[in-house]
N, C-alpha and C. Protein backbone atom coordinates (compact mmCIF):
# COMPACT_ATOMS: atom_id res chain seq x y z
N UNK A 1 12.19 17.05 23.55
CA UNK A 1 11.62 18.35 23.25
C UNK A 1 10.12 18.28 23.55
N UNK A 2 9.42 19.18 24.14
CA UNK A 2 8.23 19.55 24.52
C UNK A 2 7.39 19.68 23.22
N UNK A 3 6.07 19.51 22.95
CA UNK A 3 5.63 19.63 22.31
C UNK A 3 5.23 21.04 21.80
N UNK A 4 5.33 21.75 22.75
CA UNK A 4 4.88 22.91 22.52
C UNK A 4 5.97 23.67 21.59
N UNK A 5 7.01 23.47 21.84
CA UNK A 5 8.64 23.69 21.43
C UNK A 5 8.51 23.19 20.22
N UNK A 6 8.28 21.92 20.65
CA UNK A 6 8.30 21.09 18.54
C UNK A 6 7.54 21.66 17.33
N UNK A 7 6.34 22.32 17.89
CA UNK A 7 5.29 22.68 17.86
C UNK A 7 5.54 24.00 16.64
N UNK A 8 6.68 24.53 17.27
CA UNK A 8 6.56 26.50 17.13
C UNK A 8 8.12 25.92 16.36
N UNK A 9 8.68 25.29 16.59
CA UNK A 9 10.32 24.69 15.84
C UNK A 9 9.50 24.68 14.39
N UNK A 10 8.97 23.75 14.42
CA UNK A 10 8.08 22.76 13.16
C UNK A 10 7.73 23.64 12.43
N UNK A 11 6.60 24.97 12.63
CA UNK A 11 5.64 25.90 11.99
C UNK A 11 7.17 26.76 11.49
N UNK A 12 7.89 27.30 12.42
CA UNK A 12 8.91 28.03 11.83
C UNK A 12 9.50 27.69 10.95
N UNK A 13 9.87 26.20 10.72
CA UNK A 13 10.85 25.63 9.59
C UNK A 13 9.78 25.84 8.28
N UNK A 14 8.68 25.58 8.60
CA UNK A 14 7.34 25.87 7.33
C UNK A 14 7.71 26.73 6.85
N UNK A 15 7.11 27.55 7.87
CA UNK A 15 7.01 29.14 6.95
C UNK A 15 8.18 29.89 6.60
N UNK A 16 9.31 29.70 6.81
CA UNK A 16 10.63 29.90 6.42
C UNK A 16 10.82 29.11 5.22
N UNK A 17 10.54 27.66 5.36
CA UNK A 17 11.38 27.13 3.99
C UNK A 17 9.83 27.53 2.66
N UNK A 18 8.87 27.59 2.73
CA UNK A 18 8.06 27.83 2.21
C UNK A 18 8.06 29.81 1.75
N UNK A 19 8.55 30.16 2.61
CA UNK A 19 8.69 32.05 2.10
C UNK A 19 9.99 31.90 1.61
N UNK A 20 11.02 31.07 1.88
CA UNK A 20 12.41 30.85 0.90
C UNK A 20 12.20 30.66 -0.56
N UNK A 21 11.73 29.48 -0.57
CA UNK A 21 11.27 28.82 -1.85
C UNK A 21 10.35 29.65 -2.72
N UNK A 22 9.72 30.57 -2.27
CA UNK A 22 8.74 31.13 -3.21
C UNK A 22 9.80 32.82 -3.24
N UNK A 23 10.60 33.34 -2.33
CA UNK A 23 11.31 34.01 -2.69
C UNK A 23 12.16 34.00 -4.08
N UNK A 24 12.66 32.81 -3.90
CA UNK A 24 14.23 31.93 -4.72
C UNK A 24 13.04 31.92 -5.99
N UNK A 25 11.88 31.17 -5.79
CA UNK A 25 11.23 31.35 -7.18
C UNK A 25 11.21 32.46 -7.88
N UNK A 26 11.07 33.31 -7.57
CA UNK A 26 10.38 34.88 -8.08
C UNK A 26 11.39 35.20 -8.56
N UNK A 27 12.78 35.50 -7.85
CA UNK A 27 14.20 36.06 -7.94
C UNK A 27 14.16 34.90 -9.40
N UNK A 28 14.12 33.96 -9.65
CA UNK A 28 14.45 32.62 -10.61
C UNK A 28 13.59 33.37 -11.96
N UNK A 29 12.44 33.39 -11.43
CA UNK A 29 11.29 32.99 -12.83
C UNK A 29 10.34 33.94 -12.49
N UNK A 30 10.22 35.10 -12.53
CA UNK A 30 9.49 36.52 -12.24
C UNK A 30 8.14 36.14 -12.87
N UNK A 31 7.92 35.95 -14.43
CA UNK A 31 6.89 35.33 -14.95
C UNK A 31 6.68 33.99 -14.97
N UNK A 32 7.06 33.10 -14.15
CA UNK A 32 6.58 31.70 -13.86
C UNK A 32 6.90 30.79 -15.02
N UNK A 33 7.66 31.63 -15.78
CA UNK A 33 7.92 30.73 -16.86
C UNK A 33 8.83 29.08 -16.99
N UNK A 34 9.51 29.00 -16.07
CA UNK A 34 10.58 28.09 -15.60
C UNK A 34 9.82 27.63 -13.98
N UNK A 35 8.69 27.72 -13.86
CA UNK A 35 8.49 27.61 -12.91
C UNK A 35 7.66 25.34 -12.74
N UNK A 36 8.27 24.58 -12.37
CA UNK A 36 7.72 23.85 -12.14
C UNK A 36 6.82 23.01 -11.66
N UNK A 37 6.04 23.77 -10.33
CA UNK A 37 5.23 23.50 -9.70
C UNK A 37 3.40 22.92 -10.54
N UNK A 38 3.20 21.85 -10.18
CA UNK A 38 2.42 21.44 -10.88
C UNK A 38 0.73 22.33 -11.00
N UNK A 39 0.52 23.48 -9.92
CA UNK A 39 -0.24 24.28 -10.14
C UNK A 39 0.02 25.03 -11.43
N UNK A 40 1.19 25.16 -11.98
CA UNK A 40 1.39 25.91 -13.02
C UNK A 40 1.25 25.87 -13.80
N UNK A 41 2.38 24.04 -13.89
CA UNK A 41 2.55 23.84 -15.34
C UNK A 41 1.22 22.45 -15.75
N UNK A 42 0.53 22.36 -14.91
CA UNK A 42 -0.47 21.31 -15.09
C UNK A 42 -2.06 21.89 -15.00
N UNK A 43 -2.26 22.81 -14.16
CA UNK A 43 -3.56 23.60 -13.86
C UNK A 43 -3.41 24.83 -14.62
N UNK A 44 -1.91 25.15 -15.02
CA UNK A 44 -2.05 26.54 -15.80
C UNK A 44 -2.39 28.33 -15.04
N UNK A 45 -1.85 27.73 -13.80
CA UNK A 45 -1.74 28.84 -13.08
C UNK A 45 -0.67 30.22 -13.87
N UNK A 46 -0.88 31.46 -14.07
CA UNK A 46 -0.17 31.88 -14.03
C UNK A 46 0.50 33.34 -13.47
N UNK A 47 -0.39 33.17 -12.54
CA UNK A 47 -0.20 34.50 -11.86
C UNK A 47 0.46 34.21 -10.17
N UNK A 48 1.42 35.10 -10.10
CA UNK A 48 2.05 34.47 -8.75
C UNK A 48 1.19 35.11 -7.55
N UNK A 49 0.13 35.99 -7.77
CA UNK A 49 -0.69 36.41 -6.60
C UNK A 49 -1.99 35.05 -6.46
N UNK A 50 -1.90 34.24 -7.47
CA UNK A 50 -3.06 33.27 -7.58
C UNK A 50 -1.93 32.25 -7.05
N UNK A 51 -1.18 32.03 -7.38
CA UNK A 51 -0.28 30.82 -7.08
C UNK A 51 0.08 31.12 -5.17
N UNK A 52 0.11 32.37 -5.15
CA UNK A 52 0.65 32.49 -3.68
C UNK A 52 -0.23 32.33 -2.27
N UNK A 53 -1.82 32.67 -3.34
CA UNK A 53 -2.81 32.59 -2.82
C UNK A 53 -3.34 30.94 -2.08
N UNK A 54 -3.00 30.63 -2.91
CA UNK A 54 -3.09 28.63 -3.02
C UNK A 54 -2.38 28.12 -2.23
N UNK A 55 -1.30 28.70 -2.57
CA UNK A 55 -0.11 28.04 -1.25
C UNK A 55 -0.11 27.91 -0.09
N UNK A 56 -0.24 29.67 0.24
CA UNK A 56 -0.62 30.05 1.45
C UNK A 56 -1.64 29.45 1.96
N UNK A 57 -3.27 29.09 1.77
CA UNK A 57 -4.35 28.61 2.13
C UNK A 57 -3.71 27.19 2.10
N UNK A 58 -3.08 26.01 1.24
CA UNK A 58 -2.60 25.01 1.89
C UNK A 58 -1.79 25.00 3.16
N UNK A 59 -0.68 25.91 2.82
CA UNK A 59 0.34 26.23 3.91
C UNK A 59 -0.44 26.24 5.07
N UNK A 60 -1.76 27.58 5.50
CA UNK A 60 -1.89 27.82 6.94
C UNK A 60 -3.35 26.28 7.19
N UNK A 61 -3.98 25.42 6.18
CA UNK A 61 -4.68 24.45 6.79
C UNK A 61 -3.36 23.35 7.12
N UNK A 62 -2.48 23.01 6.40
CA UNK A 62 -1.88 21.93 6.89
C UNK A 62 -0.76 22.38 8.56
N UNK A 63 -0.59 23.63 8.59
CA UNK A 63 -0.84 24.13 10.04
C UNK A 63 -1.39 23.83 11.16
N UNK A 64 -2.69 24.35 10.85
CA UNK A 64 -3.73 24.15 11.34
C UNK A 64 -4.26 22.57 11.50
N UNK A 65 -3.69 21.70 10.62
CA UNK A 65 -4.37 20.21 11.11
C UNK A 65 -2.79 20.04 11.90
N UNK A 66 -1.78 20.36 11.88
CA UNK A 66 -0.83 19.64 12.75
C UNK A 66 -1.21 20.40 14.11
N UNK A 67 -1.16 21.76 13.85
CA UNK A 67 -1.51 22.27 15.62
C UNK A 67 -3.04 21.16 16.05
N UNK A 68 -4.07 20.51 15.32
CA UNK A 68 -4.78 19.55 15.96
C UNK A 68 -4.54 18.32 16.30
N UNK A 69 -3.54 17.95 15.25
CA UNK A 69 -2.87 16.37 15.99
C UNK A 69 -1.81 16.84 17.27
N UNK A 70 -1.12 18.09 17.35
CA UNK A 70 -0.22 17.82 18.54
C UNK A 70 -1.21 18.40 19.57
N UNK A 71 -1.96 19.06 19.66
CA UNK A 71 -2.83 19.44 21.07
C UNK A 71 -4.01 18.98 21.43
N UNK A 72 -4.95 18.15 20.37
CA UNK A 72 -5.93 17.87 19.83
C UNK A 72 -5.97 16.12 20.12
N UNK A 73 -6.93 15.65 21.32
CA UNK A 73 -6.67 14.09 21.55
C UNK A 73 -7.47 13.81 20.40
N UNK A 74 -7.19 12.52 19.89
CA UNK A 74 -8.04 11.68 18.52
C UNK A 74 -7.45 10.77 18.31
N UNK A 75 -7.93 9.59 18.79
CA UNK A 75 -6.84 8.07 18.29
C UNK A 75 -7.48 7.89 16.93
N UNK A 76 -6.03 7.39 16.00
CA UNK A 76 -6.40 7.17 15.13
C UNK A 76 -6.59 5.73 14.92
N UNK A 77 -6.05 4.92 15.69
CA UNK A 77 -5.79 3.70 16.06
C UNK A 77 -7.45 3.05 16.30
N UNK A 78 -7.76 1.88 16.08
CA UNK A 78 -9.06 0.84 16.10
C UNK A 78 -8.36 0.03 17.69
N UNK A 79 -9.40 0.14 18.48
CA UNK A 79 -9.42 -0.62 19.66
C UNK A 79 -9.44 -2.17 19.91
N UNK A 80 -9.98 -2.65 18.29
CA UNK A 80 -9.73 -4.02 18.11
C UNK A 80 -8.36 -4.76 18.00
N UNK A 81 -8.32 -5.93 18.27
CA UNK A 81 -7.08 -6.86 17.60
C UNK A 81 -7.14 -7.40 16.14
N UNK A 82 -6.25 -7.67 16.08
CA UNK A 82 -6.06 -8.27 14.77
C UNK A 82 -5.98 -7.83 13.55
N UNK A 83 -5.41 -6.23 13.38
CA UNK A 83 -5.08 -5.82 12.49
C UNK A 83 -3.70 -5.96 11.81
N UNK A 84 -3.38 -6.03 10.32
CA UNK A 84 -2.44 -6.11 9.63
C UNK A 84 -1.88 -4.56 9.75
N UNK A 85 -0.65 -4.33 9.48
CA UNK A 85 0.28 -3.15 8.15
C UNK A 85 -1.10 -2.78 7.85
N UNK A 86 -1.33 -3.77 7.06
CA UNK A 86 -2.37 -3.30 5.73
C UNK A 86 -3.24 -2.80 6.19
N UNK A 87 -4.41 -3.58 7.19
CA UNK A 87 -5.36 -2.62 8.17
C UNK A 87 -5.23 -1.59 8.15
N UNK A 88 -3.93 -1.19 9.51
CA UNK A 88 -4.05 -0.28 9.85
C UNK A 88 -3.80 1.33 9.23
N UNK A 89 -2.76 1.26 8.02
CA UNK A 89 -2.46 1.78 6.98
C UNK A 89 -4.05 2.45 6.49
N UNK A 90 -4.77 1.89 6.25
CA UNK A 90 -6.27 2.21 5.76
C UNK A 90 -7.07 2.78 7.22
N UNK A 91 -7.17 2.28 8.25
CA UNK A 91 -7.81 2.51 9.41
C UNK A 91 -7.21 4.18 10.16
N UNK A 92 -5.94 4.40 9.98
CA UNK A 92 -5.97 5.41 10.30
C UNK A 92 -6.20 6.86 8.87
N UNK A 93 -6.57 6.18 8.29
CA UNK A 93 -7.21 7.32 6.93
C UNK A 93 -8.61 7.38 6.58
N UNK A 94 -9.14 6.16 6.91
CA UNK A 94 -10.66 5.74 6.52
C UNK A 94 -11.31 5.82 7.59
N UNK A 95 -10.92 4.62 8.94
CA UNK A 95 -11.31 4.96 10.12
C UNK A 95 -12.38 3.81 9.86
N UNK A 96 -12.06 2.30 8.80
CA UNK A 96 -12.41 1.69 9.25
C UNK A 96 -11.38 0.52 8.43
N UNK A 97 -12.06 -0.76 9.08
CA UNK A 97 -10.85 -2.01 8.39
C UNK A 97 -10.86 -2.29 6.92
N UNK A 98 -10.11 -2.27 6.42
CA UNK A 98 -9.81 -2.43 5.01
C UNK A 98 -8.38 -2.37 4.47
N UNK A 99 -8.12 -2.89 2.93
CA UNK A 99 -6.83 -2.58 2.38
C UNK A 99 -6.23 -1.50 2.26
N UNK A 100 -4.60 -1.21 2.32
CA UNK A 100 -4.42 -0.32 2.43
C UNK A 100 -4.40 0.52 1.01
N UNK A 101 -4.22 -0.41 -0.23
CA UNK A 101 -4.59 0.64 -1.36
C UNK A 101 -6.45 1.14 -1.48
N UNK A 102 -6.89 1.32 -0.38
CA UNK A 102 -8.13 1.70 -0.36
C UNK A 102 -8.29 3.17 -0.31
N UNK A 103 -6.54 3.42 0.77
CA UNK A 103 -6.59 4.84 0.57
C UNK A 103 -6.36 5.81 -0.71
N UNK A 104 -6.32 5.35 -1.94
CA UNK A 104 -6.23 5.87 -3.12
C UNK A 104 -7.19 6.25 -3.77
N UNK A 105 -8.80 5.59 -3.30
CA UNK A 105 -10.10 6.05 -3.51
C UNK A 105 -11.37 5.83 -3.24
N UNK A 106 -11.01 5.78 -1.82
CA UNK A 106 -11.94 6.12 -0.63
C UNK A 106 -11.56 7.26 0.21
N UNK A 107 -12.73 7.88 0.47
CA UNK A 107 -12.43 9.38 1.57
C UNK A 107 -13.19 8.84 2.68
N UNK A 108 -12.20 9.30 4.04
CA UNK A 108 -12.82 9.10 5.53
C UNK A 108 -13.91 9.84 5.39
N UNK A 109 -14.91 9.14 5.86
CA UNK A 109 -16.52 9.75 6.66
C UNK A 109 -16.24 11.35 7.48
N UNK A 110 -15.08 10.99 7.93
CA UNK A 110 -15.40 11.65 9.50
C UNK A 110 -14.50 13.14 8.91
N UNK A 111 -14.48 14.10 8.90
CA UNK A 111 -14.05 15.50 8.46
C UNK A 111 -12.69 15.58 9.63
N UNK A 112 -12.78 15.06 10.60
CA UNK A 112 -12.29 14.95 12.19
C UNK A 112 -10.52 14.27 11.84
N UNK A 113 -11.22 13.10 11.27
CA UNK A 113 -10.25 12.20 11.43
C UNK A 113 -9.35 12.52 10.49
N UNK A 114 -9.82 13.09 8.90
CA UNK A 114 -9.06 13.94 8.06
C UNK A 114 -8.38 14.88 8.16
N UNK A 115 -8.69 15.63 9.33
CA UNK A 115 -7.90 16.61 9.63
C UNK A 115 -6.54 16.57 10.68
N UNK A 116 -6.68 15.10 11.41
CA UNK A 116 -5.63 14.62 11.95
C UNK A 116 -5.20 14.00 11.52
N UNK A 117 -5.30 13.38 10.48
CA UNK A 117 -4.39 12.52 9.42
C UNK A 117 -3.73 13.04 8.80
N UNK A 118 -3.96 14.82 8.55
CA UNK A 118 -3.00 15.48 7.53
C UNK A 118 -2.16 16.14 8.48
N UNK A 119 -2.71 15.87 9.60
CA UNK A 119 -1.71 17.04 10.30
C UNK A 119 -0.47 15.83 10.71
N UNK A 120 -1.01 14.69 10.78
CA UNK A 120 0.31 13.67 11.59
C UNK A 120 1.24 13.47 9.94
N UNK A 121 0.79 13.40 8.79
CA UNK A 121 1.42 13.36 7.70
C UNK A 121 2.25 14.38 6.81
N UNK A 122 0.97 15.05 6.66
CA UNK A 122 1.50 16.40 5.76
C UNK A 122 2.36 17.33 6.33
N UNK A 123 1.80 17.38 7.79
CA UNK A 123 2.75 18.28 8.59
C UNK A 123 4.79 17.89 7.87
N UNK A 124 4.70 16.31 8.02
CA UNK A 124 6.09 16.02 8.45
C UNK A 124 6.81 16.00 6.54
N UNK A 125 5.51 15.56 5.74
CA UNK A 125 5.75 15.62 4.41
C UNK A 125 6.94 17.41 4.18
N UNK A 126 5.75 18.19 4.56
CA UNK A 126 6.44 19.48 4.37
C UNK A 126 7.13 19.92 4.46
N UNK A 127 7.64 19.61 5.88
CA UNK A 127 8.99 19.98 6.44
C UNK A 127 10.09 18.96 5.81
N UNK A 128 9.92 17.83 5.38
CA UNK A 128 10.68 17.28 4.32
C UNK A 128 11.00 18.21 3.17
N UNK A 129 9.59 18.73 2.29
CA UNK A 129 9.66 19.19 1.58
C UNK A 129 10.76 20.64 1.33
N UNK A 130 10.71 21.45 2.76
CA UNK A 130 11.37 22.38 2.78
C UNK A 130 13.11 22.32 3.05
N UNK A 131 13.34 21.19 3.57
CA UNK A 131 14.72 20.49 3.89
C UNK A 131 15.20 20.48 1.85
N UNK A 132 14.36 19.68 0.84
CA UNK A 132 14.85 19.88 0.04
C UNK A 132 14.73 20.95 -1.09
N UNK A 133 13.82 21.63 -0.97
CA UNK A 133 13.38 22.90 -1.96
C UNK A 133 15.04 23.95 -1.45
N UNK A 134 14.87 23.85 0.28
CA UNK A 134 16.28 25.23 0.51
C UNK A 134 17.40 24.52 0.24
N UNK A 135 17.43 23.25 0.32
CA UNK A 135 18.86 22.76 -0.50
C UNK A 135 18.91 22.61 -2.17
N UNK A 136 18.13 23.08 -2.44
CA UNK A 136 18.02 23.03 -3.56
C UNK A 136 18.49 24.42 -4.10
N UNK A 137 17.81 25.11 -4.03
CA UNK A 137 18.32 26.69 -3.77
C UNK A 137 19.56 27.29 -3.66
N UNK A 138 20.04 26.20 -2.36
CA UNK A 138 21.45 26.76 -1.99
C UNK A 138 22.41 26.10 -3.33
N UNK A 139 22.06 25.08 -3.69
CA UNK A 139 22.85 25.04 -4.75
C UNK A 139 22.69 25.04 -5.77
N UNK A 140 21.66 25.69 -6.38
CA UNK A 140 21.35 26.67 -7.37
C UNK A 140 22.08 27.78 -7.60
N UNK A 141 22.14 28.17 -6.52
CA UNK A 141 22.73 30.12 -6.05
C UNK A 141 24.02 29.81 -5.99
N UNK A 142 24.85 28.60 -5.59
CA UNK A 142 26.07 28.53 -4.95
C UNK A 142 26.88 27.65 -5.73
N UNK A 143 26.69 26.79 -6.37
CA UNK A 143 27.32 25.78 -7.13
C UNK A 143 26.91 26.29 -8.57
N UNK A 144 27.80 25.18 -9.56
CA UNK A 144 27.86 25.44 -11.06
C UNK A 144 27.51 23.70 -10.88
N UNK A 145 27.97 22.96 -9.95
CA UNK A 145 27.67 21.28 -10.80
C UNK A 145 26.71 20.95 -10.48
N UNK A 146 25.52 21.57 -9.71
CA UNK A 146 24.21 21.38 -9.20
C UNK A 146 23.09 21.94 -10.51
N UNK A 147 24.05 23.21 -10.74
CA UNK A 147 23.05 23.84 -12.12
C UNK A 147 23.79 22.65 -13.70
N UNK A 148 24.35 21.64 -13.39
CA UNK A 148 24.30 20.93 -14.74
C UNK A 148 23.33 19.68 -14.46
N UNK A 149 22.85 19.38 -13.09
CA UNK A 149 22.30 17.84 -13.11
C UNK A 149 20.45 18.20 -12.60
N UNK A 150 20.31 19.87 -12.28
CA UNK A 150 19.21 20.03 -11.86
C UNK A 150 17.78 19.99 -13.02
N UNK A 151 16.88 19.31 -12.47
CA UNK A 151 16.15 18.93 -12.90
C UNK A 151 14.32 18.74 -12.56
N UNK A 152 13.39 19.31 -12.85
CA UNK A 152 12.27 19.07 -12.38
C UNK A 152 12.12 17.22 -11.81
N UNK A 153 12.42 16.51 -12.85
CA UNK A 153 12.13 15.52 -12.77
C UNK A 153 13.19 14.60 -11.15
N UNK A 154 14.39 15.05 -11.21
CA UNK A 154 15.04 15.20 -10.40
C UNK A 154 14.65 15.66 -8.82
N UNK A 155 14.17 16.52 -8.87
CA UNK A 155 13.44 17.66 -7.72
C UNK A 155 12.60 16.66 -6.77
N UNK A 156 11.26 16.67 -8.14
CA UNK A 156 10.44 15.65 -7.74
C UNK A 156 10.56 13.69 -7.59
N UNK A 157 11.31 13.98 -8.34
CA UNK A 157 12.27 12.36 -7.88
C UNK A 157 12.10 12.11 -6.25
N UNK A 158 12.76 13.21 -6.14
CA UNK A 158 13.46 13.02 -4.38
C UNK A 158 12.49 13.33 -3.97
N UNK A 159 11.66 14.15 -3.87
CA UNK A 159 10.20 14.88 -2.98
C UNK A 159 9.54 13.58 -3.53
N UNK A 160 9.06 12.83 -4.13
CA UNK A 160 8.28 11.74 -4.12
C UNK A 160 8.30 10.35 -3.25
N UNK A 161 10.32 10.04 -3.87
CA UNK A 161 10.66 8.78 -2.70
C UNK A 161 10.71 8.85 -1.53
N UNK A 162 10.85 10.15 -0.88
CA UNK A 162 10.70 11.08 0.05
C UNK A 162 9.91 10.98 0.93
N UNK A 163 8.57 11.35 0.28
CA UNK A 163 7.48 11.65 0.86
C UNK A 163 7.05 9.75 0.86
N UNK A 164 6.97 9.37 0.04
CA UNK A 164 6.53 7.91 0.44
C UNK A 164 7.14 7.09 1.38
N UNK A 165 8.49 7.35 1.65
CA UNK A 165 9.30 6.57 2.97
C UNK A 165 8.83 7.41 3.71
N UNK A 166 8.77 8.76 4.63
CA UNK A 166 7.80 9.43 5.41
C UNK A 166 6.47 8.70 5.98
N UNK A 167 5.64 8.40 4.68
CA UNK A 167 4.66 8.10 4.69
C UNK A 167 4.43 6.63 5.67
N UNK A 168 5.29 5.57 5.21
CA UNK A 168 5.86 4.71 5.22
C UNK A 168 6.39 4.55 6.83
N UNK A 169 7.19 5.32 7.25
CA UNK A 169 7.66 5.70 8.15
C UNK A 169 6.47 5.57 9.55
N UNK A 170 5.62 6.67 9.34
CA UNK A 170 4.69 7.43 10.35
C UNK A 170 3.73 5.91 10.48
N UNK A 171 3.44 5.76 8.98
CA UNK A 171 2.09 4.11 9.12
C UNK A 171 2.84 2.99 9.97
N UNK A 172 4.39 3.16 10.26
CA UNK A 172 4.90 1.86 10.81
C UNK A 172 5.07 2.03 12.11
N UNK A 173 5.43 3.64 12.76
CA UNK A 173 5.04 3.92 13.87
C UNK A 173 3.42 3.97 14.59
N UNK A 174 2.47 4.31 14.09
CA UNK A 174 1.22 3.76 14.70
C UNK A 174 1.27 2.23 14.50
N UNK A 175 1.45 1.50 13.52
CA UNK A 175 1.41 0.11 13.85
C UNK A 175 2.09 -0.60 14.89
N UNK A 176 2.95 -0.04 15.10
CA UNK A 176 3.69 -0.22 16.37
C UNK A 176 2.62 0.00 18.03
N UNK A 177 2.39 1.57 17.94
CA UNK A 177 1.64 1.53 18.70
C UNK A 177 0.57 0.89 18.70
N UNK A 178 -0.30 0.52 17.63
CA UNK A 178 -1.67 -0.21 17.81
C UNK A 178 -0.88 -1.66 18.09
N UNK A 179 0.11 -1.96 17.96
CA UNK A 179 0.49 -3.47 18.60
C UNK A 179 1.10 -3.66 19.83
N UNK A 180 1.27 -2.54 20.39
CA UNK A 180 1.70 -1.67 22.38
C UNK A 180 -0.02 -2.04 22.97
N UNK A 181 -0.78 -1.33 22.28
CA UNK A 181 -2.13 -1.06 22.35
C UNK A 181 -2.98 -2.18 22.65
N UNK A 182 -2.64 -2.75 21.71
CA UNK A 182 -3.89 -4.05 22.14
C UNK A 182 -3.27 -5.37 22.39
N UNK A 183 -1.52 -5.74 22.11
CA UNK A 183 -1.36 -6.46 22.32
C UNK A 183 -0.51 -6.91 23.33
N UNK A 184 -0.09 -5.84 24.00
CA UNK A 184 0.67 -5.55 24.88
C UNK A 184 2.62 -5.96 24.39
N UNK A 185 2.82 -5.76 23.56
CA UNK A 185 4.44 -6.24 22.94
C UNK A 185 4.20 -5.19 21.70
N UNK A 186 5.48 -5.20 21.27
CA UNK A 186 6.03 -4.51 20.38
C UNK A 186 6.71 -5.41 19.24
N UNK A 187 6.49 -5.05 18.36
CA UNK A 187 6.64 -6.26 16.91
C UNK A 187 7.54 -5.17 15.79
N UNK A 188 8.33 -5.66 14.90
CA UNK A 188 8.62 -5.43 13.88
C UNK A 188 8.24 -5.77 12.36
């Protein structure tokens, strides 16, 4: 598939499973009362024009940083040898050598490199995310043994292990490439 294709595939599955999910919410929990989302029940959001507001402005930047990682050149990759997992894990977030639990509280310098880091991540996080919010839904609306085991904690269960194998995932494919890159072979 062309990028351009993947591109407009990708944004569509967004904004579909993201206008689903906040549909299915409303129809669910009109006053947000049952509503789980941690803007709500942790920041105390409670208005769905403030909540929709938020979303949306995440929704169209994490957009916006994937339309810059797919059209947008920026290696995230260090031209040096001799980086670990661990390196590079940190190097493509920080944008320089270090551990990779560094990315937990250190912010990249570069505004640049942040914005292609969310787009090669968050982009793919989301569309995870929307794979399980509309299956979630569907068997909400459609089943009776889904409404006995459903669960916030549940929800986010899966959107967490989820998102960290993703995560996991994408850091093992650039390591790959940064070991094409400088070392000319491919490693596991």
């Amino acid at each position: 598939m062309n990028k351009k294709l993947k591109f407009i595939v990708t944004i569509a599955w967004i904004l579909f499973s993201r206008s689903y999910d906040a549909y299915c919410t409303f129809r669910h929990t009109p006053d947000l009362a049952k509503e789980a989302n941690p803007l709500v029940t942790i920041v105390g959001i409670d208005s769905w024009s403030t909540l929709l507001i938020i979303l949306g402005m995440l929704t169209i930047y994490i957009i916006y940083t994937y339309y810059l990682s797919v059209f947008k050149t920026f290696s995230l990759l260090p031209s040096e040898k001799n980086y670990s997992f661990s390196n590079i894990i940190a190097y493509i977030y920080l944008g320089t050598k270090a551990s990779w639990t560094s990315i937990f509280y250190k912010f990249p310098k570069d505004i640049n490199r942040f914005n292609h880091y969310m787009g090669h991540f968050m982009s793919r996080c989301l569309v995870y995310a929307g794979f399980v919010s509309t299956a979630m839904w569907i068997l909400i609306n459609n089943t009776n043994f889904y409404k006995s085991i459903h669960s916030p904690i549940l929800v986010y269960g899966i959107l967490i292990i989820g998102t960290i194998y993703i995560c996991y995932l994408c850091n093992k494919s650039f390591y790959k490439k940064y070991l094409l890159e400088t070392q000319g072979e491919k490693q596991d």
